[in-house]
N, C-alpha and C. Protein backbone atom coordinates (compact mmCIF):
# COMPACT_ATOMS: atom_id res chain seq x y z
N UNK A 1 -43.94 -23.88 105.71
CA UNK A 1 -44.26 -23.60 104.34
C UNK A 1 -44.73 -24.89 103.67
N UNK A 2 -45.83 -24.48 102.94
CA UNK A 2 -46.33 -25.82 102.31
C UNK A 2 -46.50 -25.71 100.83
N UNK A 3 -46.28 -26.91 99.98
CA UNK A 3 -46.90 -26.36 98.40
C UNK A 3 -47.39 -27.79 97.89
N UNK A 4 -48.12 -28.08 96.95
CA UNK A 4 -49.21 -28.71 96.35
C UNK A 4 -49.04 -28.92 95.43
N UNK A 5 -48.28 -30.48 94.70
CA UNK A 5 -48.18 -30.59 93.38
C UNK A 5 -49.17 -31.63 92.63
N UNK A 6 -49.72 -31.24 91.53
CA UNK A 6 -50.82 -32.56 91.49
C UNK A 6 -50.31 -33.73 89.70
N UNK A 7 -50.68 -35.04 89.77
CA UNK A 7 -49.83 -35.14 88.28
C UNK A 7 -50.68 -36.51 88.47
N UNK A 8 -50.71 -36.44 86.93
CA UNK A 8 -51.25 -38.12 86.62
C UNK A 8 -50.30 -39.15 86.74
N UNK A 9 -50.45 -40.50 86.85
CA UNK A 9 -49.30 -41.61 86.83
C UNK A 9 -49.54 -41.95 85.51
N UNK A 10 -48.33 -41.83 84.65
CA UNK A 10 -48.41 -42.71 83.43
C UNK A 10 -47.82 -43.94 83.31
N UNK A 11 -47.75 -44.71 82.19
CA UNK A 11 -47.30 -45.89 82.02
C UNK A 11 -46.17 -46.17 82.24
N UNK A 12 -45.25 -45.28 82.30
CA UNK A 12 -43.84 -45.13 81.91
C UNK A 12 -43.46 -45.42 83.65
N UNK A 13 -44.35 -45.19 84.55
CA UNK A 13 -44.07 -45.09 86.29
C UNK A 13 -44.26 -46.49 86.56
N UNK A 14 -44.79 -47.39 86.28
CA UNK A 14 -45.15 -48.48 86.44
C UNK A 14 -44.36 -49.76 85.88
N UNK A 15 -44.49 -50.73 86.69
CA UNK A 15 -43.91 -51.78 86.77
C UNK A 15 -44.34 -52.98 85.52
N UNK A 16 -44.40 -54.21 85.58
CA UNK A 16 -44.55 -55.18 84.56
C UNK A 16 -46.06 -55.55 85.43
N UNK A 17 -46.14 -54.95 86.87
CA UNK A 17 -47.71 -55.61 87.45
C UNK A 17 -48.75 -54.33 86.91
N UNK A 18 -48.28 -53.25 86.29
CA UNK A 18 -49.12 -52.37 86.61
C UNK A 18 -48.95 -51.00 87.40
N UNK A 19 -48.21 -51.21 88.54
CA UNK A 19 -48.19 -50.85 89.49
C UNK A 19 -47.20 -49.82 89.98
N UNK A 20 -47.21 -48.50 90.26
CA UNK A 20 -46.01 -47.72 90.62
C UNK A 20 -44.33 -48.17 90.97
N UNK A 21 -43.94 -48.46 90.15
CA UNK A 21 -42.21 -48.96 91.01
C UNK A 21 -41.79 -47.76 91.69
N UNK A 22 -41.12 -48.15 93.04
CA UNK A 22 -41.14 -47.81 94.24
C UNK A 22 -40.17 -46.55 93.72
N UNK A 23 -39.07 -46.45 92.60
CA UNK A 23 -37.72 -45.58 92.72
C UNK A 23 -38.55 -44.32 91.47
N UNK A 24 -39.74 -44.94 91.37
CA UNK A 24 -40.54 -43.75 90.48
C UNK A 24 -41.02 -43.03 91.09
N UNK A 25 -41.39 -42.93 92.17
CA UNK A 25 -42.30 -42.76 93.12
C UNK A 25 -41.13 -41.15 93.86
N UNK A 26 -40.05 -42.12 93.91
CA UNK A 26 -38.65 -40.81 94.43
C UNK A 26 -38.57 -39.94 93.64
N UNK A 27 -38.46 -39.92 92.32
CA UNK A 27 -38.58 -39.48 91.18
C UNK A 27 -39.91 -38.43 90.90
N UNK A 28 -40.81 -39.20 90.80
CA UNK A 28 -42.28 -37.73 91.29
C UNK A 28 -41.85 -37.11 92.38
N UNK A 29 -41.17 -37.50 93.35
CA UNK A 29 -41.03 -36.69 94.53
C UNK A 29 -40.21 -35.21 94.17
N UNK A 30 -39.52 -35.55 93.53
CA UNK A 30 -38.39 -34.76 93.06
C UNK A 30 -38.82 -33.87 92.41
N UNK A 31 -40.04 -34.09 91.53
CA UNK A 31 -40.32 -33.67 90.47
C UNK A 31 -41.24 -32.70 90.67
N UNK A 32 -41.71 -32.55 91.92
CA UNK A 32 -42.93 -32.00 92.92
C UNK A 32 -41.52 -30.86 93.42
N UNK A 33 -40.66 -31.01 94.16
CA UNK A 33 -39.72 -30.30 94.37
C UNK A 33 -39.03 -29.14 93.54
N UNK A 34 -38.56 -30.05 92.43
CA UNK A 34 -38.55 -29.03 91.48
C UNK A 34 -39.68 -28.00 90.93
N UNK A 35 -41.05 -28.06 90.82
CA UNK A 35 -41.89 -27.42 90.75
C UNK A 35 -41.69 -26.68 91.65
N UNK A 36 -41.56 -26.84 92.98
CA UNK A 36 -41.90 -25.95 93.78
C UNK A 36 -40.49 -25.10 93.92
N UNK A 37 -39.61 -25.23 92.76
CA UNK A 37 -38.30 -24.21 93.13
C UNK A 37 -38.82 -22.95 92.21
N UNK A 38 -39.46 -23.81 90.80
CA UNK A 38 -40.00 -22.86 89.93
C UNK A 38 -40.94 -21.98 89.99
N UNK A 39 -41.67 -22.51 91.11
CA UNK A 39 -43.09 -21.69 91.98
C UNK A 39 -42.23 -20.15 92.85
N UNK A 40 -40.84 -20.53 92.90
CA UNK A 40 -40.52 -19.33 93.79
C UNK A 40 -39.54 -18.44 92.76
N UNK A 41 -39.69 -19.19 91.13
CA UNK A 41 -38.77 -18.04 90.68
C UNK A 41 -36.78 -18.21 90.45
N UNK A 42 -36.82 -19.58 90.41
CA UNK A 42 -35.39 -20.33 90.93
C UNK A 42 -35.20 -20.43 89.29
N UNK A 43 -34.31 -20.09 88.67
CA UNK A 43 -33.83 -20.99 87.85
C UNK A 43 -32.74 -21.90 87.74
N UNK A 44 -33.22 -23.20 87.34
CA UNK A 44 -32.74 -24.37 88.04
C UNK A 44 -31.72 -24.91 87.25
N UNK A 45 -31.25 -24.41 85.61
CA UNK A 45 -30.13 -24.61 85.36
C UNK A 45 -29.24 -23.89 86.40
N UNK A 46 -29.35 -22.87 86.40
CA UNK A 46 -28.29 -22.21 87.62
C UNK A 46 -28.45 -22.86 89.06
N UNK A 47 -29.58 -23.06 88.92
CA UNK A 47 -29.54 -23.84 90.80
C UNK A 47 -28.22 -24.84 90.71
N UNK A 48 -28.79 -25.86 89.51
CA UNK A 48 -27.94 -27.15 89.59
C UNK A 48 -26.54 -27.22 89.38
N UNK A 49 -26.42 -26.12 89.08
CA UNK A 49 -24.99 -25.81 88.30
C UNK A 49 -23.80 -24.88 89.16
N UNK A 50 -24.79 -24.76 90.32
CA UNK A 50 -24.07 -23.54 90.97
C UNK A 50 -22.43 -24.21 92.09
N UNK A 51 -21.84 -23.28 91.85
CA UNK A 51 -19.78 -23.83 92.21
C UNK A 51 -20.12 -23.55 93.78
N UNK A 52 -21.19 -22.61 94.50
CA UNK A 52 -20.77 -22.36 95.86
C UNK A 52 -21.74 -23.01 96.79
N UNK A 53 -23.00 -23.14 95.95
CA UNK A 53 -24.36 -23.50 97.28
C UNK A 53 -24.47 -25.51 96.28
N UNK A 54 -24.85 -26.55 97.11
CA UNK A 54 -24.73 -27.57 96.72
C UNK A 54 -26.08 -27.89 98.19
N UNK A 55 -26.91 -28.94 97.67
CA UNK A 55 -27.96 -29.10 98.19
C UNK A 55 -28.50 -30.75 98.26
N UNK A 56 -27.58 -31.21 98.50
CA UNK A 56 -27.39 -33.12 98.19
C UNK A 56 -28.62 -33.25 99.06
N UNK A 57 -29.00 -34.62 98.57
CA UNK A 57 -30.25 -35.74 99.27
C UNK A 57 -29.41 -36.20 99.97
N UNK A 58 -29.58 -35.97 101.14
CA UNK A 58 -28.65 -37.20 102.49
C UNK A 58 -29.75 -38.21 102.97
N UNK A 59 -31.19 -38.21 102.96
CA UNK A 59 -31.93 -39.63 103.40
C UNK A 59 -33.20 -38.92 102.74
N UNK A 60 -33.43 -40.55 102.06
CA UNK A 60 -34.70 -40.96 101.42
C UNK A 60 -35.85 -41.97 101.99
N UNK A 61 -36.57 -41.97 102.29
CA UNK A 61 -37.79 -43.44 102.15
C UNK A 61 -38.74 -42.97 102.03
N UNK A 62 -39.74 -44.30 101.78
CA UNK A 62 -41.03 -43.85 101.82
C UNK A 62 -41.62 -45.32 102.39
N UNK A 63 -43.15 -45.11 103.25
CA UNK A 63 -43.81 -46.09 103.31
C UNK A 63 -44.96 -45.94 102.62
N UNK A 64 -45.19 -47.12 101.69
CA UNK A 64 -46.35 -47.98 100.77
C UNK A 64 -47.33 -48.11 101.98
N UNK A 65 -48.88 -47.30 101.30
CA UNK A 65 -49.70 -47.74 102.00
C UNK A 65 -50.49 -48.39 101.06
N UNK A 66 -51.09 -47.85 99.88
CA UNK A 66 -52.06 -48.91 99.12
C UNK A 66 -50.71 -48.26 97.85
N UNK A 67 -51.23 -49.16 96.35
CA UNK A 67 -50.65 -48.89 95.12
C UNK A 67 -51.39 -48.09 94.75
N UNK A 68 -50.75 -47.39 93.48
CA UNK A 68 -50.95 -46.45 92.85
C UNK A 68 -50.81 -47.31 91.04
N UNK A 69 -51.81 -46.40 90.53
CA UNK A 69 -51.82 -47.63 89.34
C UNK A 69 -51.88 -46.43 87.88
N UNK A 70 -51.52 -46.61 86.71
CA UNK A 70 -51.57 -46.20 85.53
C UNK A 70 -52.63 -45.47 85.44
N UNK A 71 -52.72 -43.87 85.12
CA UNK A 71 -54.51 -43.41 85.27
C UNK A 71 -54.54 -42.78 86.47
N UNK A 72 -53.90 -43.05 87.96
CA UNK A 72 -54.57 -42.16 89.04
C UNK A 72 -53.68 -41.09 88.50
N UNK A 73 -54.71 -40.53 89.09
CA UNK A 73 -54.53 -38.53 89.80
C UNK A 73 -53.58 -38.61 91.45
N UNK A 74 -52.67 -38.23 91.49
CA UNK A 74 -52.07 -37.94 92.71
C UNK A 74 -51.67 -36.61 93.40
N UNK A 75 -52.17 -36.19 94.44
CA UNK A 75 -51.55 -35.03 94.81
C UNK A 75 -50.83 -35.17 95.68
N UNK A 76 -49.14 -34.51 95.51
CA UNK A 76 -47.87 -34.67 96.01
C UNK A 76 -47.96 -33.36 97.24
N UNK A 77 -48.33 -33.60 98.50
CA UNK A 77 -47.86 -32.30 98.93
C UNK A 77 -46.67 -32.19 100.14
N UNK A 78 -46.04 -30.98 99.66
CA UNK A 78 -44.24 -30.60 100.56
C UNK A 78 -44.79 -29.79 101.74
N UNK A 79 -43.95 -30.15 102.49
CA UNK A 79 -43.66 -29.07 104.03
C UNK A 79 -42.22 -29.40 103.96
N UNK A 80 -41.72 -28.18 104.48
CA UNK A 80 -40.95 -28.17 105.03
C UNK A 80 -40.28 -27.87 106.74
N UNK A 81 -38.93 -28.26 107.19
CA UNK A 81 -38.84 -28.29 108.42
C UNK A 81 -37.53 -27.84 108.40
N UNK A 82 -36.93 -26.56 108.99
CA UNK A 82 -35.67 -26.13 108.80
C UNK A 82 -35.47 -27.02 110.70
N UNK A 83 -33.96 -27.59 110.39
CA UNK A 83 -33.50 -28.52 111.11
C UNK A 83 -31.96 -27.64 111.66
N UNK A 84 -31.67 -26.56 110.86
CA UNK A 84 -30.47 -25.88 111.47
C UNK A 84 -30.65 -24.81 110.51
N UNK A 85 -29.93 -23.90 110.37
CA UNK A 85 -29.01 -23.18 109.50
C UNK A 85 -28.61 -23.79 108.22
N UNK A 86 -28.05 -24.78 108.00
CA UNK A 86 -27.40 -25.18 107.10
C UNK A 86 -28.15 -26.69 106.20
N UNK A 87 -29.08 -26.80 107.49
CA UNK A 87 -30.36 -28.34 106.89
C UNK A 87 -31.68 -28.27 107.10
N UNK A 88 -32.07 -28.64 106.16
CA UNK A 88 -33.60 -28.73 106.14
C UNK A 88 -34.36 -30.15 105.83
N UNK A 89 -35.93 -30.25 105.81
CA UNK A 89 -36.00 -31.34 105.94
C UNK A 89 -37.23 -31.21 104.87
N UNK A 90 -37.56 -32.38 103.76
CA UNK A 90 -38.61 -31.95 103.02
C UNK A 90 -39.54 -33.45 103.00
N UNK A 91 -40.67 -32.90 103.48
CA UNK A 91 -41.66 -34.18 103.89
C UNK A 91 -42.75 -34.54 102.20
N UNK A 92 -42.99 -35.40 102.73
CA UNK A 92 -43.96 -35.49 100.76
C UNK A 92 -45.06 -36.14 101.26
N UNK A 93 -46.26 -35.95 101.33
CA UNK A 93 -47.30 -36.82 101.61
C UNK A 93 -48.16 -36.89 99.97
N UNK A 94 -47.80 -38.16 99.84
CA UNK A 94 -48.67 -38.42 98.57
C UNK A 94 -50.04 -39.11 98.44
N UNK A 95 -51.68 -38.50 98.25
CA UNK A 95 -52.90 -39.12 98.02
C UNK A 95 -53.16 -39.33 96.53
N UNK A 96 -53.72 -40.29 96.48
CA UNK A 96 -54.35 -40.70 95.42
C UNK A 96 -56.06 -39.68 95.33
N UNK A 97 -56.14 -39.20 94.53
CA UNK A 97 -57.18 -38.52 94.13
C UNK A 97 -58.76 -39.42 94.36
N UNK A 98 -59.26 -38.66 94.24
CA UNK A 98 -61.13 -39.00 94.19
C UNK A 98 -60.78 -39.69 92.66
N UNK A 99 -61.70 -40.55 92.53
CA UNK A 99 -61.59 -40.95 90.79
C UNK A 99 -63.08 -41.39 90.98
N UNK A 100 -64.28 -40.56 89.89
CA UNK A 100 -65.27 -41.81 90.00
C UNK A 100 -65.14 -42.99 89.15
């Protein structure tokens, strides 16, 4: 399963160089995620809130290939990889858009 989130970088993502800080970057990730709970119809006060199903981040990274700067267009896109029954795995490949 795949889904496609697309979002501008604003100022607020960026560092004192300009430049995407790295824990913003987790943060769009998330934020692409959450879209895609709302894409299926989830409502996510109840998701987050729920006493029986709990859905923790157990591992994060990412590798920096070029920066991302104030102004790009990025498209965030998810796959997923069911890893058992009980785990799954959610991949993020993030491009920087065409800009002329």
């Amino acid at each position: 399963m795949k889904f496609i989130y697309s979002r501008k970088i604003r100022f607020a993502d960026t560092d004192s160089a300009g430049v995407v800080y790295f824990s913003q970057l987790l943060s769009i990730c998330h934020e692409a995620y959450e879209e895609y709970l709302l894409s299926l119809d989830v409502d996510l006060k109840d998701f987050f809130r729920s006493q029986t199903v709990a859905i923790p981040i157990i591992h994060a990274e990412i590798d920096f290939l070029k920066p991302l700067f104030c102004g790009d267009t990025i498209t965030v896109n998810l796959s997923f990889v069911n890893l058992s029954p009980k785990l799954f795995e959610v991949n993020y490949h993030i491009e920087k858009d065409q800009q002329e």
